[in-house]
Protein backbone atom coordinates (compact mmCIF):
# COMPACT_ATOMS: atom_id res chain seq x y z
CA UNK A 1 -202.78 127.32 68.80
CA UNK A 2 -198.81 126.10 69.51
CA UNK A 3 -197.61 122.91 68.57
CA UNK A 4 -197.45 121.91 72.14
CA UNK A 5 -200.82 123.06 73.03
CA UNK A 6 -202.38 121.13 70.07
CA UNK A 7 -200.15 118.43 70.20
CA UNK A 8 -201.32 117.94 74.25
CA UNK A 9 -204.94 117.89 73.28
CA UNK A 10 -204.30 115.27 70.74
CA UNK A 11 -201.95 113.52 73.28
CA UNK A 12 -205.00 110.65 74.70
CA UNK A 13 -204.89 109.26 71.38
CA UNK A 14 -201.27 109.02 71.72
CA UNK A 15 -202.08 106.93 74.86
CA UNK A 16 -204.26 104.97 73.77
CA UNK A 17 -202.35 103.69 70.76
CA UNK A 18 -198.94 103.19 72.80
CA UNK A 19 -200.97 101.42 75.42
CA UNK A 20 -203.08 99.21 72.97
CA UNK A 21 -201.12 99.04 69.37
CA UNK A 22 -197.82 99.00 71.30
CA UNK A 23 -198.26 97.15 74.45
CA UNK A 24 -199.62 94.37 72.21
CA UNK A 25 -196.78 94.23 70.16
CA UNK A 26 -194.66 94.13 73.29
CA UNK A 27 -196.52 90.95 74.17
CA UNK A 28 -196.75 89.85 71.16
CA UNK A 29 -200.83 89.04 71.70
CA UNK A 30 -203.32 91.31 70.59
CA UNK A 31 -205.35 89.66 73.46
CA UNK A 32 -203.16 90.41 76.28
CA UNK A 33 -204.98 93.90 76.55
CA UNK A 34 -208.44 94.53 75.99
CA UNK A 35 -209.43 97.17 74.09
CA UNK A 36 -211.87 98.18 76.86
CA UNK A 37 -208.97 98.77 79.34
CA UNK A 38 -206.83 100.81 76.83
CA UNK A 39 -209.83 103.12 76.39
CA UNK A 40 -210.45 103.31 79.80
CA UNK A 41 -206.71 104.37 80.89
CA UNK A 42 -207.08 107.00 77.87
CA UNK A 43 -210.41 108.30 78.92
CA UNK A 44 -209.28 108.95 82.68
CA UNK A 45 -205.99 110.12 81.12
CA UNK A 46 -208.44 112.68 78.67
CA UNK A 47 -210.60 113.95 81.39
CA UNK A 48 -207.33 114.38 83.83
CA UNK A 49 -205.80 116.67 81.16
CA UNK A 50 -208.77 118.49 80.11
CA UNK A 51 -208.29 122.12 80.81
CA UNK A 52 -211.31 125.16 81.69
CA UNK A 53 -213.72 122.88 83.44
CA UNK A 54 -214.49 122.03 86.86
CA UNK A 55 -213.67 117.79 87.36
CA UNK A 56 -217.68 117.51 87.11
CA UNK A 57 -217.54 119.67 84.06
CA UNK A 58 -215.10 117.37 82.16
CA UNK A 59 -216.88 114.70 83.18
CA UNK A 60 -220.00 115.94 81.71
CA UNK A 61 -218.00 116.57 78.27
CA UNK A 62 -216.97 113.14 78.31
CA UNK A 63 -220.49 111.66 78.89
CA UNK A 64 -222.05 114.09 76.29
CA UNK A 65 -219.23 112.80 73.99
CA UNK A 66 -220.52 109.29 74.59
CA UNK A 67 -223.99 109.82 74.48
CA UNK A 68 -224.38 111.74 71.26
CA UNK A 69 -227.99 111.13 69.30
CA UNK A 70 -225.61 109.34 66.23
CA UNK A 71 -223.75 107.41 68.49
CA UNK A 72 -227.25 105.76 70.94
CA UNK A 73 -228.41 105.13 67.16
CA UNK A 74 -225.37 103.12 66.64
CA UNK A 75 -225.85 101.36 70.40
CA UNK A 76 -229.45 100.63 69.58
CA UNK A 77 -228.59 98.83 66.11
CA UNK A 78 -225.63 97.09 68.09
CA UNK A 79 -227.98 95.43 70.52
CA UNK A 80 -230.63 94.83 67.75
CA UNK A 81 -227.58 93.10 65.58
CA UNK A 82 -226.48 91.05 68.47
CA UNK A 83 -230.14 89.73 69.35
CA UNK A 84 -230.60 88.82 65.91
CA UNK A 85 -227.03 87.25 65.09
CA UNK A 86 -227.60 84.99 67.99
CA UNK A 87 -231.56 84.12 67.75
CA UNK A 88 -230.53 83.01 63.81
CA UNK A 89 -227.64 81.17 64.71
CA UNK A 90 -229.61 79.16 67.87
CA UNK A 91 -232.52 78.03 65.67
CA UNK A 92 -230.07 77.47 62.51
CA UNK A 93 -230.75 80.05 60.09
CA UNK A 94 -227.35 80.88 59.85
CA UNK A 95 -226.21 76.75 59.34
CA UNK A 96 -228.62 76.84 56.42
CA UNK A 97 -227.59 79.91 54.86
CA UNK A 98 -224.16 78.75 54.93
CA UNK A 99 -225.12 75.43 53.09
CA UNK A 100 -227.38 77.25 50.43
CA UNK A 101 -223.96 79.32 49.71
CA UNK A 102 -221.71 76.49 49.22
CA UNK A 103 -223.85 74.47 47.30
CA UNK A 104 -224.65 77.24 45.13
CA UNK A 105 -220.82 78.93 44.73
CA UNK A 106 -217.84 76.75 44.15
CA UNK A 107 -215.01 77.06 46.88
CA UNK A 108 -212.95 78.91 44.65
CA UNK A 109 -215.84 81.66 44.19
CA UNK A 110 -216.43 81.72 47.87
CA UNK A 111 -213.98 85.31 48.99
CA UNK A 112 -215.17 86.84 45.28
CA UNK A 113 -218.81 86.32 45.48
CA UNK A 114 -219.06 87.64 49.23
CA UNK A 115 -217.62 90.55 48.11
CA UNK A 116 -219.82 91.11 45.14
CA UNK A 117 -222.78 90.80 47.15
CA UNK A 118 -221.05 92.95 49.81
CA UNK A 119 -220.77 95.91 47.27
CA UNK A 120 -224.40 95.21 45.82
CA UNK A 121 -225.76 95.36 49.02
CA UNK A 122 -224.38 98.50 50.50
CA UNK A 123 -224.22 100.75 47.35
CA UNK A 124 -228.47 99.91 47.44
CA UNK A 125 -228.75 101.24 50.79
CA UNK A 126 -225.85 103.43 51.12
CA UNK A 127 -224.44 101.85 54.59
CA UNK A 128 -221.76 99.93 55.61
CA UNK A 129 -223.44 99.22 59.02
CA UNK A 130 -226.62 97.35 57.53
CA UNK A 131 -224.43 95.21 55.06
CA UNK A 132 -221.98 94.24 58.21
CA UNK A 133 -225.29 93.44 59.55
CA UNK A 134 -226.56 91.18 57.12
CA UNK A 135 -223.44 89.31 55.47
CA UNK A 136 -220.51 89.28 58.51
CA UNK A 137 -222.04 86.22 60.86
CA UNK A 138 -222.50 84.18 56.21
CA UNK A 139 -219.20 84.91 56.65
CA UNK A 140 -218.33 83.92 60.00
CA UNK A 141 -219.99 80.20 59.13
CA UNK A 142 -218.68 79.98 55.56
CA UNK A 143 -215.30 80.24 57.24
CA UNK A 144 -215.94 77.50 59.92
CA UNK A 145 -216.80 75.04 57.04
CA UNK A 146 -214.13 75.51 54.24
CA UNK A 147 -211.55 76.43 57.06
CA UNK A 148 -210.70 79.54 55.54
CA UNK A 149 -209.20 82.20 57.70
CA UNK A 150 -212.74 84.27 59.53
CA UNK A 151 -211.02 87.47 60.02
CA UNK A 152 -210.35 87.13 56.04
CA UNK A 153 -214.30 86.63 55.33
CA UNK A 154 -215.30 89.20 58.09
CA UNK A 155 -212.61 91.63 56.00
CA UNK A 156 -214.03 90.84 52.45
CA UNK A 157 -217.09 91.96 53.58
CA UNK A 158 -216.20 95.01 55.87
CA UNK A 159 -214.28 96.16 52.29
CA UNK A 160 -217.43 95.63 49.76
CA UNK A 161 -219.45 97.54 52.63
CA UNK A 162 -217.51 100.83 52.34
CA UNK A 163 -217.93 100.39 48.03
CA UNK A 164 -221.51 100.94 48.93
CA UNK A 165 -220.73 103.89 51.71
CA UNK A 166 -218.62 105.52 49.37
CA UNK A 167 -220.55 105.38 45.79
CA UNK A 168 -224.38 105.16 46.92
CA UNK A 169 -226.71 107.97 46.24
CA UNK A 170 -228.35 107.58 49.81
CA UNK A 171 -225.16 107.54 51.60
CA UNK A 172 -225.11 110.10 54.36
CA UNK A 173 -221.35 110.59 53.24
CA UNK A 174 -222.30 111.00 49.77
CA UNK A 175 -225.20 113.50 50.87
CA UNK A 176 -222.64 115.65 53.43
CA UNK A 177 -219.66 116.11 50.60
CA UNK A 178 -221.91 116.98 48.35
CA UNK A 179 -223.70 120.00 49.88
CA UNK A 180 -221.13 120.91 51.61
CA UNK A 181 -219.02 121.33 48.38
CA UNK A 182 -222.24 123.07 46.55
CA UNK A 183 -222.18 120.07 43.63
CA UNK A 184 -224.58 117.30 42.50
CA UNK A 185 -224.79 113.68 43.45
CA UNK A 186 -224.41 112.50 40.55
CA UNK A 187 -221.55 114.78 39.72
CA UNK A 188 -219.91 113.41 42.45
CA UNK A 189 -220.91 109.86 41.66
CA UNK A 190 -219.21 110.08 38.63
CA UNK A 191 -215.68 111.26 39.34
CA UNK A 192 -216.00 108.42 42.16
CA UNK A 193 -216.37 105.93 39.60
CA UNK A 194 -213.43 106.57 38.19
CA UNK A 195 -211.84 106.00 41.50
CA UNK A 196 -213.60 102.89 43.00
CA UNK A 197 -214.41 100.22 39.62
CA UNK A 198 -210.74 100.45 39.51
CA UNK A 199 -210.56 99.34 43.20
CA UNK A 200 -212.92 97.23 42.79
CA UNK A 201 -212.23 95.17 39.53
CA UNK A 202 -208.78 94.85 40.96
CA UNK A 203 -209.55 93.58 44.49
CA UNK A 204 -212.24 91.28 43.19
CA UNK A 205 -209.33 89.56 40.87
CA UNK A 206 -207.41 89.24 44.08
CA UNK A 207 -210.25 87.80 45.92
CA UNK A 208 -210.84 85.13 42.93
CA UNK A 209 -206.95 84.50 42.76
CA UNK A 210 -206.86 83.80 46.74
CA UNK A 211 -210.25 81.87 46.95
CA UNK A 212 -208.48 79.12 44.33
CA UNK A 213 -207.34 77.09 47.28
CA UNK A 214 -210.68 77.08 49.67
CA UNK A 215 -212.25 73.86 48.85
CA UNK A 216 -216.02 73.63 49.92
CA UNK A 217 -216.81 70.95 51.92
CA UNK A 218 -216.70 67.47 50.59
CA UNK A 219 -220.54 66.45 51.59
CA UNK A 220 -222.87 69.62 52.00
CA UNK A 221 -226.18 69.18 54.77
CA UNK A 222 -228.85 69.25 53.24
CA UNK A 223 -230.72 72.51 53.07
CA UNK A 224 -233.48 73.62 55.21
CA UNK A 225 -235.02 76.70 52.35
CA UNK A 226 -237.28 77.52 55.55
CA UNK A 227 -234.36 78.44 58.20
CA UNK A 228 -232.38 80.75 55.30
CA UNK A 229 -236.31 82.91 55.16
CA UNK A 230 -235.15 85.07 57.96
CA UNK A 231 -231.15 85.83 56.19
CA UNK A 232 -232.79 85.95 52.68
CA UNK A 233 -235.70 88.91 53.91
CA UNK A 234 -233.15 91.19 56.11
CA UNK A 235 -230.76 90.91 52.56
CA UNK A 236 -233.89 91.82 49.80
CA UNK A 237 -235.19 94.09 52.93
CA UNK A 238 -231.61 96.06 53.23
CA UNK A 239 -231.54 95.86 49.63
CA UNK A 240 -234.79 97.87 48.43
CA UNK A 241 -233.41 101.01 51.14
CA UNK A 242 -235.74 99.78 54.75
CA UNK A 243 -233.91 101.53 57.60
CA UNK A 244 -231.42 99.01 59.66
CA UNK A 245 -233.31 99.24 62.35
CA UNK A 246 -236.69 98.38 60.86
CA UNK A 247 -234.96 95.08 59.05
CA UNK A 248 -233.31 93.86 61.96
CA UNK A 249 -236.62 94.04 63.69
CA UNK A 250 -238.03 92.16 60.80
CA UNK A 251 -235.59 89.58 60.89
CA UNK A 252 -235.43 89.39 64.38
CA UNK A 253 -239.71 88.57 64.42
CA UNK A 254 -238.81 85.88 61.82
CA UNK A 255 -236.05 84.00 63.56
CA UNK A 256 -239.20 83.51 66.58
CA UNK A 257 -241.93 82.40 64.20
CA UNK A 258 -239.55 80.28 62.31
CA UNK A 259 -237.65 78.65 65.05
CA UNK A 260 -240.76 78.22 67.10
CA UNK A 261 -242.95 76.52 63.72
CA UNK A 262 -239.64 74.18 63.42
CA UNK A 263 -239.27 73.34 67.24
CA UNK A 264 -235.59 74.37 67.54
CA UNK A 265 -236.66 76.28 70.27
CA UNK A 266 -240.26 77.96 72.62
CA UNK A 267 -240.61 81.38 73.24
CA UNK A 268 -238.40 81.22 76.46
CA UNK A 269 -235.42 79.74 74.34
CA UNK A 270 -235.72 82.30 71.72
CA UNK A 271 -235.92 85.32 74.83
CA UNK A 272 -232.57 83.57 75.96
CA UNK A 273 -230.78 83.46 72.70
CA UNK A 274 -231.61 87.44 71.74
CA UNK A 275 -230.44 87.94 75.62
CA UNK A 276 -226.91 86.23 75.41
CA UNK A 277 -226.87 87.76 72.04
CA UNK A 278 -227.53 91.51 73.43
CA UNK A 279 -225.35 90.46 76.68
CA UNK A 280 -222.36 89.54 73.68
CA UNK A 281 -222.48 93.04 72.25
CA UNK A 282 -221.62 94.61 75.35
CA UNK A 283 -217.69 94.78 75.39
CA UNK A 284 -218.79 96.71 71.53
CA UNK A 285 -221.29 99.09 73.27
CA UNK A 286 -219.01 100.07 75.98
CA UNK A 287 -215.63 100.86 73.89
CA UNK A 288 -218.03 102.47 71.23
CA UNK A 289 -219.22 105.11 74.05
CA UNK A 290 -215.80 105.29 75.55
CA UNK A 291 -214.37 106.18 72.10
CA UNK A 292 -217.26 108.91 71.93
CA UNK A 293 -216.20 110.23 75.15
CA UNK A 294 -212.51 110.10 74.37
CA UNK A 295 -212.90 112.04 71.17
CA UNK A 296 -215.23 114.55 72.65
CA UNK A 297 -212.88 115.92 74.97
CA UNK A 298 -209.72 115.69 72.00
CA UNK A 299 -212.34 118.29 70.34
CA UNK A 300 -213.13 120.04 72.86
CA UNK A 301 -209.74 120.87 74.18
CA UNK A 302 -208.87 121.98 70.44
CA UNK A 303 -206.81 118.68 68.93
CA UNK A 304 -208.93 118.98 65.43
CA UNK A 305 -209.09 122.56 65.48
CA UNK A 306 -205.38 121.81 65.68
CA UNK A 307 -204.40 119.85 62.92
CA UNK A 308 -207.02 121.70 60.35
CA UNK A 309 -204.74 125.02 61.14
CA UNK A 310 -201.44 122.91 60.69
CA UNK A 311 -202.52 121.24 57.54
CA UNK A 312 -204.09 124.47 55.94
CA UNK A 313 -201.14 126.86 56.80
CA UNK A 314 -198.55 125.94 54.12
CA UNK A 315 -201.15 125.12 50.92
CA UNK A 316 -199.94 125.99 47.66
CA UNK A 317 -201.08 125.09 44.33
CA UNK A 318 -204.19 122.83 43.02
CA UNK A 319 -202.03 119.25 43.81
CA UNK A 320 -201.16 120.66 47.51
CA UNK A 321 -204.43 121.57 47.83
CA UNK A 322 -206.67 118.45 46.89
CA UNK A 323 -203.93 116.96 49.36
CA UNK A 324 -204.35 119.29 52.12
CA UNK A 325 -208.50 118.20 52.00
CA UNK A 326 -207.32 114.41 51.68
CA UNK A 327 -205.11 114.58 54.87
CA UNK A 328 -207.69 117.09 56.59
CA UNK A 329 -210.88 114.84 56.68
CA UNK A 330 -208.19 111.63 56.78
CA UNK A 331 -207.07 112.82 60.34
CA UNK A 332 -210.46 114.24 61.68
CA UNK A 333 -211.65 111.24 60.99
CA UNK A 334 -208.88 109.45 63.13
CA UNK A 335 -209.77 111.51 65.62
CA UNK A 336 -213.78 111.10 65.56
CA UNK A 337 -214.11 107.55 64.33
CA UNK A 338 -217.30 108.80 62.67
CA UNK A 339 -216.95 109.71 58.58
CA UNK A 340 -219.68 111.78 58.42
CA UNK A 341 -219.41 113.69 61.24
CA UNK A 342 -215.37 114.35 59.35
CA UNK A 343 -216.64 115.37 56.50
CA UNK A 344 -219.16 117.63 58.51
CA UNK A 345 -216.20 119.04 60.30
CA UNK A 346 -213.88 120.10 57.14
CA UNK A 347 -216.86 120.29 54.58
CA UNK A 348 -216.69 124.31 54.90
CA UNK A 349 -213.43 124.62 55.00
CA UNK A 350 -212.55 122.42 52.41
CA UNK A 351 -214.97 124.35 49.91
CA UNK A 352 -212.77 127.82 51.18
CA UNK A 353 -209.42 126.03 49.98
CA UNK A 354 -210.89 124.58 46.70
CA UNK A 355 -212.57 128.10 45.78
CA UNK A 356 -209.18 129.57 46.85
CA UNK A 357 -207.18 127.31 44.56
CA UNK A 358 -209.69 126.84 41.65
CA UNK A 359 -210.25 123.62 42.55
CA UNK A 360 -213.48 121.82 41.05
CA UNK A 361 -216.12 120.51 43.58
CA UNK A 362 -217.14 117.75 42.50
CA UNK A 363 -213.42 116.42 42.54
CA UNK A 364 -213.47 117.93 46.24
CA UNK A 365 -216.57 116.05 47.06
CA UNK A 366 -214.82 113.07 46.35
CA UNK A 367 -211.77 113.28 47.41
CA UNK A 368 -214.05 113.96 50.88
CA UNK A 369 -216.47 111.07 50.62
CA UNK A 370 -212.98 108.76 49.59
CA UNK A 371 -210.64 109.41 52.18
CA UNK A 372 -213.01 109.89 54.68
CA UNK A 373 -214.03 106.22 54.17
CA UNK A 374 -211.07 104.96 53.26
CA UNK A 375 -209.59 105.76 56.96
CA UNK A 376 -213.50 104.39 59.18
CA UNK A 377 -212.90 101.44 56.85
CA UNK A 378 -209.01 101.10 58.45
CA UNK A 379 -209.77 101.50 62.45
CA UNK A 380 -210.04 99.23 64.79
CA UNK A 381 -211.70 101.23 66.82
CA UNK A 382 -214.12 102.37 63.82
CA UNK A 383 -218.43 101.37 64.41
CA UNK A 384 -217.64 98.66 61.55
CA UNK A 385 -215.06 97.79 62.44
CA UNK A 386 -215.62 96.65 65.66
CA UNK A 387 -219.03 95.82 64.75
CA UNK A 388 -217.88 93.11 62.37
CA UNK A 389 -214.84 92.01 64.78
CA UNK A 390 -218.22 91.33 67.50
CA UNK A 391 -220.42 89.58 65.63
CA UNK A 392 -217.34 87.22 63.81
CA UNK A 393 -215.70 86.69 67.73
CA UNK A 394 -212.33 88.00 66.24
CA UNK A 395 -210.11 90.52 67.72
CA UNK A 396 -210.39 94.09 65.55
CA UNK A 397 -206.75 94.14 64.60
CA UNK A 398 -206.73 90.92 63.14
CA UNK A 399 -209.31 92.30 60.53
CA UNK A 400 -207.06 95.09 59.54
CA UNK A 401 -204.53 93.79 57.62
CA UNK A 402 -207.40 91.89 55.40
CA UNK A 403 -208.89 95.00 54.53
CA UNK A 404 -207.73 95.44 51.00
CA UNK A 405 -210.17 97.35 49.33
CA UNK A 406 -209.89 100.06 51.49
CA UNK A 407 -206.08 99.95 51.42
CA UNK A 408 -206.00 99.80 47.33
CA UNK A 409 -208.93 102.54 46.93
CA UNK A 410 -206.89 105.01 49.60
CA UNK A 411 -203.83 104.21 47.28
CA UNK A 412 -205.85 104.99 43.75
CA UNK A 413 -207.55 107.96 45.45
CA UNK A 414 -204.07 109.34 46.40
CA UNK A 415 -202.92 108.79 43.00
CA UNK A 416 -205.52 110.64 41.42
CA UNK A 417 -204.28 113.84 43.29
CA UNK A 418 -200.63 113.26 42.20
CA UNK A 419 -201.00 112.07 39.27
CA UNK A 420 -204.30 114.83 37.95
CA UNK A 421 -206.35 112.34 37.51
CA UNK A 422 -208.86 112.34 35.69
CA UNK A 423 -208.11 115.28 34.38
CA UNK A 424 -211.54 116.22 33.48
CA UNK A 425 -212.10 117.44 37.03
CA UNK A 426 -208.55 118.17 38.07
């Protein structure tokens, strides 16, 4: 494919950034535009472009794009998240999980001990998605009573939920990379180690330097145990591996019975507060199936075909290599917004140029399962992403530049490959 041909089917991403990333900057308000509207102007732009197909035909590509089985999945936890968030917050749950926290942690403790239980809770059931779940509206309401900065808290956690992604053993990433570069879990687990307690240790001594200035409260309510029942099972729940969908459900029943037994609200108030909840999430549903659509027809019309032949053309020696499968899955990922599905997409390939190069797979594996996280963990137009921006009522790109653990574990994992490291699987 030429550079301009490839370059043209990567250009709606171009548009969408200049009209979204730039325009705001312009204005100087990451408000001014919508996210929604920047997708839409790309989307028409994508489908306008789109070469080979009737208009009905790219139209079709777009909505098949949008409509994938992964992506309704995603929708479908989306709406359960929202009717949840909002049931627990209307009868309290989330007031009186808040005041458990800060009369158990000091102030000071507050950034590192939401990250800690961040990372415990997604390395046990290898998602990010169920952690953002479970811990973003905690932090959300631990920010509204120490004052501390919510797109800060909503960051913290969106950080200790890709530790999980990245390390767990049931981690669809994890599972991809590994059979896909023919190596063991916990092969792979291992030379991730050496890349993420690094990240880790080092981000939760930030976190611990920054919290020394939130003060808790001066007088904490009193707790209501009974209201934190419905937080406290969807956390042990998430924790012992139930699918997302099953503990939301769970949790969802419990804010009902609860709230009902407790009179904060009847069975029509608790109907209306899982309604404005699902009616909340649906600026997140509809950029998250525009974004599908969008990305479809980049694919289709041969932008990742594109830059795997670009980045593969001029690879020589192990370091170039290891890089070449770093910036490969980095940019398909860009381009997908899905981790997985980029490691699906360069998994073969990326096994070709290590067995080409001498390369050793379970360094490949990880260097896959990293990056690949690394960049979902940076987008603002990532599921997390904007699933955490939703349920914390922040804008996405005010999360971003929060997100330090996936900024410092990018900048380790990048290291590694310069630097050999560790040289038992370099």
């Amino acid at each position: 494919m030429s550079n301009k041909k490839g370059l043209f089917a990567l250009s709606p991403l171009f548009v969408f950034i200049i009209i979204y990333l730039v325009g705001s900057l312009i204005a100087g308000d990451f408000y001014k535009i919508p996210l929604t509207v920047a997708f839409l102007i790309a989307s028409i732009y994508a489908i306008a472009i789109s070469e080979g197909a009737t208009l009905v035909g790219r139209i079709q590509h777009f909505t098949r794009g949008a409509s994938t089985s992964n992506l309704i999945l995603m929708l479908w936890i989306f709406v359960m998240a929202g009717a949840f968030a909002a049931s627990a917050k209307e009868m309290g749950s989330i007031d009186s999980t808040v005041n458990l926290t800060l009369s158990l942690l000091p102030g000071n403790m507050i950034l590192a001990g939401l990250f800690i239980a961040a990372c415990f809770i997604s390395i046990s059931i290898g998602t990010s998605v169920g952690t953002i779940v479970a811990l973003t509206p905690i932090a959300a309401g631990l920010a509204s009573s120490t004052g501390a900065n919510t797109a800060l808290l909503t960051a913290v956690v969106v950080g200790g939920a890709f530790f999980g992604d990245n390390l767990s053993f049931i981690s669809d990433t994890t599972i991809v990379a590994t059979q896909t570069q023919h190596c063991r879990m916990s092969d792979k687990f291992r030379v991730n180690l050496y890349l993420t307690l690094p990240a880790a240790i080092l981000i939760l001594m930030v976190y611990i330097f920054m919290g020394a200035n939130i003060q808790s409260p001066a007088e904490v309510p009193e707790v209501e145990y009974v209201k934190v029942l419905p937080y406290l099972v969807v956390l042990v729940s998430a924790a012992f591996g139930m699918n997302v969908m099953a503990v939301l459900t769970l949790g969802l029943l419990m804010t009902g019975i609860i709230g009902m037994c407790t009179g904060a609200y009847d069975i029509f108030g608790w109907f209306g507060s899982m309604g404005k909840g699902i009616t909340g999430m649906g600026e997140l549903i509809i950029i998250t199936m525009m974004a599908g659509g969008l990305l479809e027809i980049i694919r289709i019309n041969g932008g990742i075909d594109y830059i795997i032949s670009q980045l593969t053309r001029h690879v020589s020696g192990k370091r170039g290599a290891e890089l070449s499968i770093a910036a490969l899955v980095s940019l398909v990922n860009a381009c997908t917004a899905n981790n997985t599905v980029a490691i699906l997409t360069v998994g073969e390939i990326s096994k070709d140029i290590g067995d080409r190069f001498g390369l050793d797979n379970r360094k490949c594996a990880s260097i896959l399962d990293t990056f690949s996280c690394c960049m979902q963990g940076l987008l603002p137009y990532g599921a997390q992403v904007l699933m955490a921006a939703g349920l914390a009522m922040v804008n996405p790109i005010e999360i971003i530049p929060y997100l330090y653990y996936p900024m410092t574990l990018g900048i380790i994992a990048l290291m590694s490959i310069v630097l050999r490291y560790p040289k038992k699987y370099s």
